[in-house]
Protein backbone atom coordinates (compact mmCIF):
# COMPACT_ATOMS: atom_id res chain seq x y z
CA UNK A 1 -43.46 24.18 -16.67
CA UNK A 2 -39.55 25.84 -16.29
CA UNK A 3 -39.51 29.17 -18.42
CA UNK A 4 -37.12 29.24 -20.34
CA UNK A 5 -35.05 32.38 -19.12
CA UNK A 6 -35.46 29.83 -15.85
CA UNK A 7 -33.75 26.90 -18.01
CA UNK A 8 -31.11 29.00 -19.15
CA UNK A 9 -30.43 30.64 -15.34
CA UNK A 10 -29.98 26.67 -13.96
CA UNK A 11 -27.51 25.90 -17.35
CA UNK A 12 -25.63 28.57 -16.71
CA UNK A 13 -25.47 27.86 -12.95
CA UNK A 14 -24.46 24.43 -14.00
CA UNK A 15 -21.50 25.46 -16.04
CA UNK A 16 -20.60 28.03 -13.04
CA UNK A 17 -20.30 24.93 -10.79
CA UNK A 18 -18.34 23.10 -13.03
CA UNK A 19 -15.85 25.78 -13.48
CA UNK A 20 -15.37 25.78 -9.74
CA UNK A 21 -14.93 22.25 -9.15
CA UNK A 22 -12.33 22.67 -11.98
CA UNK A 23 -10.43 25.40 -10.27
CA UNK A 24 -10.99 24.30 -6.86
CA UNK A 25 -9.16 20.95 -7.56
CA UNK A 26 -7.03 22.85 -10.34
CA UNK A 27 -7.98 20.24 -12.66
CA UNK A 28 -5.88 21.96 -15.38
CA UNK A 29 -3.87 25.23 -17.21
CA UNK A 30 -4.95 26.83 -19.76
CA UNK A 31 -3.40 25.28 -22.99
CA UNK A 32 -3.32 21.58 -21.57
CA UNK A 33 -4.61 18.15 -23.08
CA UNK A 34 -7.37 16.19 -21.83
CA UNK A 35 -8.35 13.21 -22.58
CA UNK A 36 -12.19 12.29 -22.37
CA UNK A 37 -13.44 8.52 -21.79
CA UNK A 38 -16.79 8.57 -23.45
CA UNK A 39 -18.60 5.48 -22.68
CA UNK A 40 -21.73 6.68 -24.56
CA UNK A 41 -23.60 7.21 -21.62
CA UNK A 42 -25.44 9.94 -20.47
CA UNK A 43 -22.74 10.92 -18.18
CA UNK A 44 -19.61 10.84 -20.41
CA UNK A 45 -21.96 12.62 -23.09
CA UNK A 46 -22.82 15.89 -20.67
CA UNK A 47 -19.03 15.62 -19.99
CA UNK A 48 -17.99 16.06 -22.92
CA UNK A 49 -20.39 18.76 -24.15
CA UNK A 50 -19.39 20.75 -21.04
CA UNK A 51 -15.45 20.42 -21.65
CA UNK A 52 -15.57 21.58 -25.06
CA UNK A 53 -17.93 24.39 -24.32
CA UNK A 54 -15.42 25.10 -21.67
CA UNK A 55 -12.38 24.61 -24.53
CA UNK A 56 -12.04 27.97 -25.68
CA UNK A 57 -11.56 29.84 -22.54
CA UNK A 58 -8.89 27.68 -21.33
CA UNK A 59 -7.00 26.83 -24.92
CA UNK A 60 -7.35 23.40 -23.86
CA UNK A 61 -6.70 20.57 -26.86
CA UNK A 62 -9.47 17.47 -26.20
CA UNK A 63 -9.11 14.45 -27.18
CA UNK A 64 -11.78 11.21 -26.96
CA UNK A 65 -10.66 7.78 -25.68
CA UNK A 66 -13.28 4.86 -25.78
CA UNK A 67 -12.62 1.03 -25.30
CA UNK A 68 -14.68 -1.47 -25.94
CA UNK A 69 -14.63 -4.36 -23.19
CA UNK A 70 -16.66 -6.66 -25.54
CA UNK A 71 -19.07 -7.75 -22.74
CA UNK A 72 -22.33 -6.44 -24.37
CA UNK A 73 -23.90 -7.55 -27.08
CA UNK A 74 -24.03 -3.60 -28.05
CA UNK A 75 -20.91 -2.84 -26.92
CA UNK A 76 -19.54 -2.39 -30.77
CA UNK A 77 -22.57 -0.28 -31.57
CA UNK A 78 -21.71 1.95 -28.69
CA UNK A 79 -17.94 2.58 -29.91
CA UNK A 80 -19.25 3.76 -33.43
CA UNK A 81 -21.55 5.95 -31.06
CA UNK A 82 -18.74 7.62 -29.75
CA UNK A 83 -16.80 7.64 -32.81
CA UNK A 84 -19.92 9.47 -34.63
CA UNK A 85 -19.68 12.53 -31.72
CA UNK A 86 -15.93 12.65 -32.02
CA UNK A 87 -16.12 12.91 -35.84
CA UNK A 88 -19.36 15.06 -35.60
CA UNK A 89 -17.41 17.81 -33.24
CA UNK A 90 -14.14 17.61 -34.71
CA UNK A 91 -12.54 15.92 -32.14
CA UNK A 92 -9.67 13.27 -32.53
CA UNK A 93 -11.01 9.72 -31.03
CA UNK A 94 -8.63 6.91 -29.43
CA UNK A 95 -10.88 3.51 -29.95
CA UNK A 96 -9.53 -0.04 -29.12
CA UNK A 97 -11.36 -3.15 -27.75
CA UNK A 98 -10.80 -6.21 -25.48
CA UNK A 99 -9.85 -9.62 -27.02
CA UNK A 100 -12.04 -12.45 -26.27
CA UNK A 101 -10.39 -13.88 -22.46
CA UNK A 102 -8.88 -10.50 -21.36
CA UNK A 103 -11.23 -10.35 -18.53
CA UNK A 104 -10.60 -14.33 -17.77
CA UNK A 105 -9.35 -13.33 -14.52
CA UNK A 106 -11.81 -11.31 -13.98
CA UNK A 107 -13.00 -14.00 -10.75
CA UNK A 108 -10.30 -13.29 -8.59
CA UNK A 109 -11.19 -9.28 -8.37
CA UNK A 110 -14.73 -9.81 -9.85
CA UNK A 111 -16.05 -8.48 -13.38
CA UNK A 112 -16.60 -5.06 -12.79
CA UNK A 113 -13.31 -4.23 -11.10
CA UNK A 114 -11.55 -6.10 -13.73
CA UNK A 115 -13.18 -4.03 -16.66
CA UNK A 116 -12.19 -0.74 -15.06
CA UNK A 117 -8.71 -1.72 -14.10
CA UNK A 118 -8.56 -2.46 -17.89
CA UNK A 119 -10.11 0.62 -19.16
CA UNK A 120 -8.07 2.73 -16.33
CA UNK A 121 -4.86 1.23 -18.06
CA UNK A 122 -5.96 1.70 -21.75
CA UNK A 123 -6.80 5.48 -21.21
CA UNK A 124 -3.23 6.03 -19.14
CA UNK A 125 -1.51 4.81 -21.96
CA UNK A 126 -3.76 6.46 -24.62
CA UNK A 127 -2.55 9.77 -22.21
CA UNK A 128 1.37 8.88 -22.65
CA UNK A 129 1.20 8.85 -25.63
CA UNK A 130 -0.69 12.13 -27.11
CA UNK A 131 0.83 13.59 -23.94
CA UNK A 132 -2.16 14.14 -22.15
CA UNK A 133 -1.96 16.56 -18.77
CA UNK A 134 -5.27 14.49 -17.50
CA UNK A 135 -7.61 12.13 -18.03
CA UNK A 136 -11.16 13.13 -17.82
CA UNK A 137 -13.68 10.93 -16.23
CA UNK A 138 -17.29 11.51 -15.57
CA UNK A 139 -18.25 10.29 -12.06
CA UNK A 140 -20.64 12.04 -10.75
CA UNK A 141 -21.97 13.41 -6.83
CA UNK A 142 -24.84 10.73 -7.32
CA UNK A 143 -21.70 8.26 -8.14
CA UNK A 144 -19.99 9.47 -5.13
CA UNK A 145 -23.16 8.62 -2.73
CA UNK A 146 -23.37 5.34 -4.33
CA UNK A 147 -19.87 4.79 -3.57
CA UNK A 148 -19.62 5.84 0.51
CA UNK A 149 -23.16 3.53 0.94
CA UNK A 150 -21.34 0.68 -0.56
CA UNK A 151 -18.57 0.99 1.42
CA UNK A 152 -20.33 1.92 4.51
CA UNK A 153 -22.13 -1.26 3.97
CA UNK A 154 -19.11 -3.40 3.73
CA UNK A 155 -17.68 -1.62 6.85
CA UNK A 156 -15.34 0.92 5.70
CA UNK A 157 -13.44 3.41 8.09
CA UNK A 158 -13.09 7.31 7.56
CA UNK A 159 -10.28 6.63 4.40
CA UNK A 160 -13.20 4.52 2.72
CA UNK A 161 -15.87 7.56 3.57
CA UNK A 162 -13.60 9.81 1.69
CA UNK A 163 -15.01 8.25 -1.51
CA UNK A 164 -13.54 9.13 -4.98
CA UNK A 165 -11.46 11.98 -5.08
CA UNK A 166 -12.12 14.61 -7.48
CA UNK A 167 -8.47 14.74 -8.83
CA UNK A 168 -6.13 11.44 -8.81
CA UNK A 169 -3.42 12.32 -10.83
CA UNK A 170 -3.61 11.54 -14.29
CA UNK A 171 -7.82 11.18 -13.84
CA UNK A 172 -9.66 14.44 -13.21
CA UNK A 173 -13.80 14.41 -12.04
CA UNK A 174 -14.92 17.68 -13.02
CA UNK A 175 -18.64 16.51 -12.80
CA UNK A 176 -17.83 15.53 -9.19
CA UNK A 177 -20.59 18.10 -7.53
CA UNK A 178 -23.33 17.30 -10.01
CA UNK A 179 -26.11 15.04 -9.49
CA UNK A 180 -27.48 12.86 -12.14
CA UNK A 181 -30.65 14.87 -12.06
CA UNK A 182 -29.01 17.77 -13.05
CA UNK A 183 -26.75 15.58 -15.49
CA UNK A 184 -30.48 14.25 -17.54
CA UNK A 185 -31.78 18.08 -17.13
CA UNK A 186 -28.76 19.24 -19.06
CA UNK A 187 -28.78 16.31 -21.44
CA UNK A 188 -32.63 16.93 -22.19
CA UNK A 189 -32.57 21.15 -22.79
CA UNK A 190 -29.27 20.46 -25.12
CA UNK A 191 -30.76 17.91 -27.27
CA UNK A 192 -27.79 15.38 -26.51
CA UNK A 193 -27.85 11.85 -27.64
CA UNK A 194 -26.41 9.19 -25.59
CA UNK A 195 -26.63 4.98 -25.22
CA UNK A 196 -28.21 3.38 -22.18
CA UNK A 197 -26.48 0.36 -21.02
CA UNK A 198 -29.27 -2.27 -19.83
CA UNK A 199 -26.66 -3.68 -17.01
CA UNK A 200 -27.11 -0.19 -15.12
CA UNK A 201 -30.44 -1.32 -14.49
CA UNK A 202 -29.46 -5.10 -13.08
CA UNK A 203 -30.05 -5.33 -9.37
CA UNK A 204 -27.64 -8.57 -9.56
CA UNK A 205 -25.28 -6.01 -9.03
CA UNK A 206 -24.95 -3.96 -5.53
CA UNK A 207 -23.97 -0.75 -6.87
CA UNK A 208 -27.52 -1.22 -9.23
CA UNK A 209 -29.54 -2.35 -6.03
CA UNK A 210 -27.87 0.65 -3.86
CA UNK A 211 -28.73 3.39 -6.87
CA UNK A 212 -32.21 2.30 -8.03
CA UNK A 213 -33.79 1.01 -4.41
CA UNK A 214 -31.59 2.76 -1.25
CA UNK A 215 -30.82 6.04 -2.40
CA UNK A 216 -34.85 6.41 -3.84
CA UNK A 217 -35.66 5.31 -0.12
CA UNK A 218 -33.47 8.05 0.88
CA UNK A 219 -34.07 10.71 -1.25
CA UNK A 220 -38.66 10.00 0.25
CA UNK A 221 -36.75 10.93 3.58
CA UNK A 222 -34.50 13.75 2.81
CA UNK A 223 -35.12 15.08 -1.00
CA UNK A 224 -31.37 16.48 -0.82
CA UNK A 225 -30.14 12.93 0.16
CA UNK A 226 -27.67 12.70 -2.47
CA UNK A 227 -25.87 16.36 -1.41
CA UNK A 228 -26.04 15.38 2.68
CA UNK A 229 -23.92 12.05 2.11
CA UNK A 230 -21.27 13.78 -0.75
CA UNK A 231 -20.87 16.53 2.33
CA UNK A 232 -20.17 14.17 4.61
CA UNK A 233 -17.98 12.31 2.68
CA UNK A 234 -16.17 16.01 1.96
CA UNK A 235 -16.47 15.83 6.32
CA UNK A 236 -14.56 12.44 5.78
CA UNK A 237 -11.92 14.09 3.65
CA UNK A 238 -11.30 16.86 6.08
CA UNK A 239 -11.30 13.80 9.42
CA UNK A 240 -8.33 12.29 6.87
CA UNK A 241 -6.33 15.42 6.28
CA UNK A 242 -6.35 16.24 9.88
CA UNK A 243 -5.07 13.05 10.58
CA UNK A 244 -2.24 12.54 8.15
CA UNK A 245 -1.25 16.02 9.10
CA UNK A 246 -1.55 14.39 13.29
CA UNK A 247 0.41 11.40 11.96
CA UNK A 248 3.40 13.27 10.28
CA UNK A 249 4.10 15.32 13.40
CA UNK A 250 4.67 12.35 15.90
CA UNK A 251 6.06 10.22 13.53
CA UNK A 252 9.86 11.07 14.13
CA UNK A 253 8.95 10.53 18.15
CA UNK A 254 7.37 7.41 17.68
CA UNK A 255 10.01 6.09 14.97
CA UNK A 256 13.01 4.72 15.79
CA UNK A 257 13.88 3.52 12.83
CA UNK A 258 12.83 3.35 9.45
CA UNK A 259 14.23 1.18 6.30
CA UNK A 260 12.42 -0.90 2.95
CA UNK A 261 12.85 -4.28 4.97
CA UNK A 262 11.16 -2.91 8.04
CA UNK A 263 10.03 -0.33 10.91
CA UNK A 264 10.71 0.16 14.56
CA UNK A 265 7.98 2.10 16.64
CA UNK A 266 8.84 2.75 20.03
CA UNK A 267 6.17 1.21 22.33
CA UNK A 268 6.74 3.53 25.59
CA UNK A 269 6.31 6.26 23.20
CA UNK A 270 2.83 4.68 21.51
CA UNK A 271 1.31 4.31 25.85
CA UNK A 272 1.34 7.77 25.65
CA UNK A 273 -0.70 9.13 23.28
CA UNK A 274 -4.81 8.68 23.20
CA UNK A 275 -5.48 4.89 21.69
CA UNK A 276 -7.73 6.70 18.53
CA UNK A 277 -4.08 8.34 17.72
CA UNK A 278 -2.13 5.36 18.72
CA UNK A 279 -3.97 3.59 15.83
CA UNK A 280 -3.84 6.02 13.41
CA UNK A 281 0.08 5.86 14.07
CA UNK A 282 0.35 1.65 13.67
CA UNK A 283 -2.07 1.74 10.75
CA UNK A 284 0.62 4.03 8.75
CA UNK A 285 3.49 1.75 9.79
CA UNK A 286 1.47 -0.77 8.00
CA UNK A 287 1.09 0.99 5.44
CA UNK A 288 4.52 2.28 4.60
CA UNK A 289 5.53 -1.60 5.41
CA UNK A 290 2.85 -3.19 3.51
CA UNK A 291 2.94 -0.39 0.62
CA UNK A 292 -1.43 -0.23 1.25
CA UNK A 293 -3.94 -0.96 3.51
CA UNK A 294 -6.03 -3.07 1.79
CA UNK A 295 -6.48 -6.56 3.85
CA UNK A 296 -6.14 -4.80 7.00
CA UNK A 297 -8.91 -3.94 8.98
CA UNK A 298 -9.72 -2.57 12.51
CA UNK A 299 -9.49 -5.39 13.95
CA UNK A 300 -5.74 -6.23 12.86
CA UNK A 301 -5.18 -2.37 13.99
CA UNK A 302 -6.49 -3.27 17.40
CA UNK A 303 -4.66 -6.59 17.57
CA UNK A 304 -1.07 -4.89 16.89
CA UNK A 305 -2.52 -2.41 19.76
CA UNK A 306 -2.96 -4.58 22.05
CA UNK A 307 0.63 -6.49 21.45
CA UNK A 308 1.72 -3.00 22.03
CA UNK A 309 0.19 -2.57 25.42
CA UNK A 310 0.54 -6.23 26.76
CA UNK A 311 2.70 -6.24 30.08
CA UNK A 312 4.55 -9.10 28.35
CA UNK A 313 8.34 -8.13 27.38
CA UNK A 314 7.75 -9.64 24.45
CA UNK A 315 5.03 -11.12 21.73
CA UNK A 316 4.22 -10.84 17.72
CA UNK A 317 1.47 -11.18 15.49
CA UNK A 318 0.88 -12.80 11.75
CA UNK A 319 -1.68 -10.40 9.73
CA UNK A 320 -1.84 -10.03 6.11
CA UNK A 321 1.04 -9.42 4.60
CA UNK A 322 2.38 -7.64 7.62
CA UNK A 323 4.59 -9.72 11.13
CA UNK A 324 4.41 -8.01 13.95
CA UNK A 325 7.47 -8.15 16.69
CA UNK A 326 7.20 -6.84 20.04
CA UNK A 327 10.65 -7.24 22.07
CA UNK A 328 11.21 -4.77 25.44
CA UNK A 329 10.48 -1.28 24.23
CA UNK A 330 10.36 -1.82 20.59
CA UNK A 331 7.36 -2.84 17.90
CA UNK A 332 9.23 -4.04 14.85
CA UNK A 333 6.92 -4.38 11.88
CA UNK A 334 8.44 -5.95 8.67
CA UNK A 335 6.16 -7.22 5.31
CA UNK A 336 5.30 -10.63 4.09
CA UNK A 337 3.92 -13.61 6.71
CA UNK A 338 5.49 -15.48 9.48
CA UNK A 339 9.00 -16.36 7.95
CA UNK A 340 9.56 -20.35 7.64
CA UNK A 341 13.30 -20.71 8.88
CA UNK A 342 14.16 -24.48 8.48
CA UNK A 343 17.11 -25.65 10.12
CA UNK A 344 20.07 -25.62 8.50
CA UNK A 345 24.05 -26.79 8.40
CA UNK A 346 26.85 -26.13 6.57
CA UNK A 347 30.77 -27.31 6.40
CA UNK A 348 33.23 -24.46 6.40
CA UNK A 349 36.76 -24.44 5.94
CA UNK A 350 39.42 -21.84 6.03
CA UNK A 351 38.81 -19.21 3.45
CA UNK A 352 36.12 -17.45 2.38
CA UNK A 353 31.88 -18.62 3.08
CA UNK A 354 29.27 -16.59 1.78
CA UNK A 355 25.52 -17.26 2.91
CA UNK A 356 21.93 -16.23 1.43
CA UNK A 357 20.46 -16.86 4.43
CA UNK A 358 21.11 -15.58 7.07
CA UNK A 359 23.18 -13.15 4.50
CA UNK A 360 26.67 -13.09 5.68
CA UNK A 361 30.00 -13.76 4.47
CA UNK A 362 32.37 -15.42 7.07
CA UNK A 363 36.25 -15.50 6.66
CA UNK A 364 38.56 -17.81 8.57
CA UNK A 365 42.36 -18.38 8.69
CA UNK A 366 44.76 -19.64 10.87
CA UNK A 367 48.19 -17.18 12.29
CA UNK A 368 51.06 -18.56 13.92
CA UNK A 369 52.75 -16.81 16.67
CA UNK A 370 51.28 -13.19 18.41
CA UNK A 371 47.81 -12.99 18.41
CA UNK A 372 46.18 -10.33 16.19
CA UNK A 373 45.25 -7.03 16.85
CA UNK A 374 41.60 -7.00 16.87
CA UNK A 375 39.03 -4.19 17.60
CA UNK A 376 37.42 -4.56 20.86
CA UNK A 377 34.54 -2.78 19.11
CA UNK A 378 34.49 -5.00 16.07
CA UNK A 379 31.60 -7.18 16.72
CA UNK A 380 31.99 -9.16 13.14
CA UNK A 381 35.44 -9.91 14.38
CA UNK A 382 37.27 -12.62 17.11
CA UNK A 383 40.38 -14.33 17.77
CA UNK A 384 40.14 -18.04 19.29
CA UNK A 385 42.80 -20.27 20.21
CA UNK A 386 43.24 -22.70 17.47
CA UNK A 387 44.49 -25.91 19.32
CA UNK A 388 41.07 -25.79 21.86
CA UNK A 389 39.00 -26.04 18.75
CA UNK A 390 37.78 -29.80 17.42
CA UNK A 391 38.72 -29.32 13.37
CA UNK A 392 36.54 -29.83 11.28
CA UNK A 393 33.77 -26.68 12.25
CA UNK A 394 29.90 -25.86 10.62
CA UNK A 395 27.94 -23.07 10.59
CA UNK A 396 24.58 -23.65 11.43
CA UNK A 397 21.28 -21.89 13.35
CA UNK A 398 20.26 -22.86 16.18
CA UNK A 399 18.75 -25.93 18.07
CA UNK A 400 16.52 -27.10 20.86
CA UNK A 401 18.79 -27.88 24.07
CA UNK A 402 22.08 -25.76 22.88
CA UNK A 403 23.83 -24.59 25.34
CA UNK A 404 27.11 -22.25 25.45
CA UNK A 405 29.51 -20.99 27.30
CA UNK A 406 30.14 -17.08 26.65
CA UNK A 407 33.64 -15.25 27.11
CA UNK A 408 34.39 -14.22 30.73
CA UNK A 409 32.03 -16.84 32.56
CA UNK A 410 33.11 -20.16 33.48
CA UNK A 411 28.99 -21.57 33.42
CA UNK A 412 27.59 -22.96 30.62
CA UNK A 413 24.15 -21.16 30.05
CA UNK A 414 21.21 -22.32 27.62
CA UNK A 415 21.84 -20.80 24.55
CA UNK A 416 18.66 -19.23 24.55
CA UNK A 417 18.94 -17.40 28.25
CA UNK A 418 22.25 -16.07 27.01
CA UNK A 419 20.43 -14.82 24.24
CA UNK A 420 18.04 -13.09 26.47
CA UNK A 421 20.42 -11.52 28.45
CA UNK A 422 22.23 -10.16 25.70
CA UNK A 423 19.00 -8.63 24.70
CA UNK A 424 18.61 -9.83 21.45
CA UNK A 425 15.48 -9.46 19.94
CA UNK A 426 13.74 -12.87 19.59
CA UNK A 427 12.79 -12.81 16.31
CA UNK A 428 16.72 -11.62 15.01
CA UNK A 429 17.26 -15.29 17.02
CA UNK A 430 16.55 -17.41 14.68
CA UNK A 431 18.41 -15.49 12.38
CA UNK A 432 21.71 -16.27 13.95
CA UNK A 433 24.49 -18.32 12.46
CA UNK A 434 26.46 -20.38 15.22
CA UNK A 435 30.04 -21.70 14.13
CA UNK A 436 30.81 -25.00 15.88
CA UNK A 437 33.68 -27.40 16.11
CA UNK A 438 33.27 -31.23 16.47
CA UNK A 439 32.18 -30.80 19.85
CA UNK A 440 30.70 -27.21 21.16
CA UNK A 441 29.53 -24.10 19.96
CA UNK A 442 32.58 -21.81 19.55
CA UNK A 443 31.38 -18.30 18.42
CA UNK A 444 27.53 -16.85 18.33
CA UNK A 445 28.48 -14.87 15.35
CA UNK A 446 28.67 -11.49 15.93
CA UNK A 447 27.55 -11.89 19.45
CA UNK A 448 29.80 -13.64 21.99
CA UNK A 449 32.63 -16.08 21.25
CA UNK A 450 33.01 -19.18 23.68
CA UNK A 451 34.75 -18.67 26.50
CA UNK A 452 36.04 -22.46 25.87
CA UNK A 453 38.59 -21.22 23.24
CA UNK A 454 39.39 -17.93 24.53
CA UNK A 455 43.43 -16.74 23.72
CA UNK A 456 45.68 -17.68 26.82
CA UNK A 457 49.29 -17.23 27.31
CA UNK A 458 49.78 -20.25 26.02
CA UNK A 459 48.26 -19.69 22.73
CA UNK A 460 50.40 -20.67 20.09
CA UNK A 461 48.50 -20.54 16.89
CA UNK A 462 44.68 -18.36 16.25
CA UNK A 463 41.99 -19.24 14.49
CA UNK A 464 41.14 -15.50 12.73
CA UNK A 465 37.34 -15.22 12.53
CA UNK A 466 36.10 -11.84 10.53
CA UNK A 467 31.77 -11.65 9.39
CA UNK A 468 30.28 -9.29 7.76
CA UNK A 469 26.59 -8.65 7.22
CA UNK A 470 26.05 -8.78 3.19
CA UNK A 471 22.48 -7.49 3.55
């Protein structure tokens, strides 16, 4: 039997380690307010016990948050629980409980996810509004091995290894480094109270299976099992840092170009680094493009990888959320699927036309007499003789079989050759509005007019073309 001098050494050593994790993370300053989620559990309960003990010497103000998700048939005896230790310690208590359907679509993320994405959002705005500095929840190391196996089993990479971070702004883990062992043991010597929910103990559930039969198993081979697989996932952390930290320094020389709509890598630029770092670099282009990574897996990382090292001048890919453009040198990746472009036609007459899509704005009118000055440079800009066009014109994209003659060659080329030898990306083709008379195509806008109505000397009236991009 533990003497008690021996009981009180390991208590205090327990509060020591809590303290750290606190100040490692910097969980808090003194004089903030926290809010505790108290479930009832054993957990929450220790949590709570060690935050107020911890109260005074940080002048922190606590307050208790506990909703009620209405799945159990104890769940309302379990919220009077937690109101009875609020009331008991003095301690102001935030209570509210789920309506019957609020977890309806709970089969399209599954039940468990869909309780604590509720709870999550009922303590953040419990926090707004008693202006809480963080959120206190009471995972757990044991919680954090539970978590890595399951995603280990599911096939995680090093971001899913990392596990739950002690501090995600607002929610704070300052039980992170304790096991539940040491959780009971301080439960048991402090005569706390606490409910046991009987779906902790349903193997239906992985998490269950993973906590009462793998990590057992584990713990027969290695009694520190629990502690090995947190400092690996701490290992995991430090892999993740060092590779942000990789990432952010070739980023500018692999990024050409960078907007909300899209990003241009530079593929040349990619060849040359090591093809672990050349992933890490297209899996954060997804992600800024995508806004996460979830739905994107290795494989789709080594698909994009090998559309960047294909011999082929050009290619693209349709992943989750996320098209993928090579064309020459560049990797264009912009969010969503494969876009459906239908074909499309529209009348225009002189004046103003604006268009959605693709989204310009194209003004015509006719001049008599000199031809306008126009910019050479102006590529939303040309000047064609008036009397070689076939009134009345359309703007429409383009079709199998055109074909057009550009300014300065007498040879009429297939529309899409030209297009290649302008070097314009293929998928920006499809994009393009063409402005035809009755009979030929007379300007790729903002690319080439025809040569077909090009001014002559003999020009006696122009047809003034001027597009602008209204993106």
């Amino acid at each position: 039997m533990i003497s008690a001098d021996r009981v009180d050494t390991i208590l205090t050593m327990l509060h020591d380690r809590v303290r750290a994790t606190i100040d490692q993370y910097a969980m808090w300053n003194p004089g903030d307010t926290v809010l505790v989620a108290v479930s009832g559990g054993v957990d929450s309960v220790v949590l709570l016990d060690l935050l107020e003990r911890l109260a005074a010497e940080n002048q922190l103000s606590l307050h208790v948050a506990h909703l009620d998700h209405g799945l159990r048939d104890t769940s309302s005896a379990d919220a009077e629980f937690v109101a009875d230790i609020a009331r008991d310690r003095g301690l102001p208590i935030h209570r509210s409980h789920l309506s019957p359907g609020a977890l309806s679509d709970s089969r399209k993320q599954g039940l468990e996810e869909a309780a604590r994405n509720a709870r999550y959002a009922f303590l953040q705005q419990v926090a707004s509004e008693i202006g809480a500095h963080g959120i206190a929840l009471g995972h757990t190391a044991s919680d954090q091995a539970e978590t890595v196996l399951h995603r280990l089993a599911r096939g995680t990479g090093i971001t899913g290894l990392c596990g739950i971070p002690p501090v995600r702004r607002p929610f704070i883990r300052p039980l992170i480094d304790l096991t539940r062992a040491e959780i009971l043991a301080y439960a048991g010597q402090h005569d706390l109270r606490w409910r046991t929910d009987a779906s902790n103990l349903d193997l239906s559930f992985t998490r269950n299976r993973i906590r009462h039969r793998v990590i057992p198993e584990l713990e027969r081979i290695n009694p520190a099992a629990v502690e090995s697989i947190c400092r690996a996932s701490r290992h995991a952390v430090e892999a993740e840092q060092t590779s942000r930290f990789l990432v952010s320094t070739l980023w500018d020389a692999v990024c050409s170009s960078e907007d909300e709509q899209r990003i241009a890598l530079r593929r040349s630029v990619l060849l040359t680094y090591p093809s672990a770092v050349r992933n890490l670099l297209l899996r954060e282009g997804a992600r800024r493009v995508r806004g996460e990574l979830v739905g994107l897996d290795r494989d789709h990382v080594e698909a994009i990888a090998q559309l960047v090292a294909s011999t082929s001048s050009h290619g693209e890919l349709s992943l989750p959320d996320l098209h993928v453009y090579a064309q020459a040198d560049e990797l264009l990746l912009v969010p969503g699927d494969t876009p459906s472009i239908e074909p499309w036609s529209i009348p225009i007459g002189l004046g103003e036309t604006e268009l959605p899509e693709p989204p310009i704005a194209l003004h015509l009118r006719i001049v008599e007499g000199d031809r306008p000055n126009i910019r050479s440079s102006d590529r939303w800009s040309e000047v064609a003789d008036a009397d070689r066009i076939a009134f009345p014109l359309e703007l429409r994209s383009r079709r199998i079989g055109d074909r057009f003659t550009p300014l300065g060659m007498a040879t009429t080329l297939k529309l899409k050759d030209f297009l290649i030898n302008e070097h314009v990306p293929y998928y920006n083709r499809g994009q393009l509005a063409l402005l035809c008379d009755q009979e030929k195509i007379i300007w790729v806008v903002g690319v080439r007019l025809s040569n077909d109505v090009r001014i002559t000397s003999a020009t006696r009236r122009c047809l003034l073309m001027h597009g602008r991009s209204t993106r």
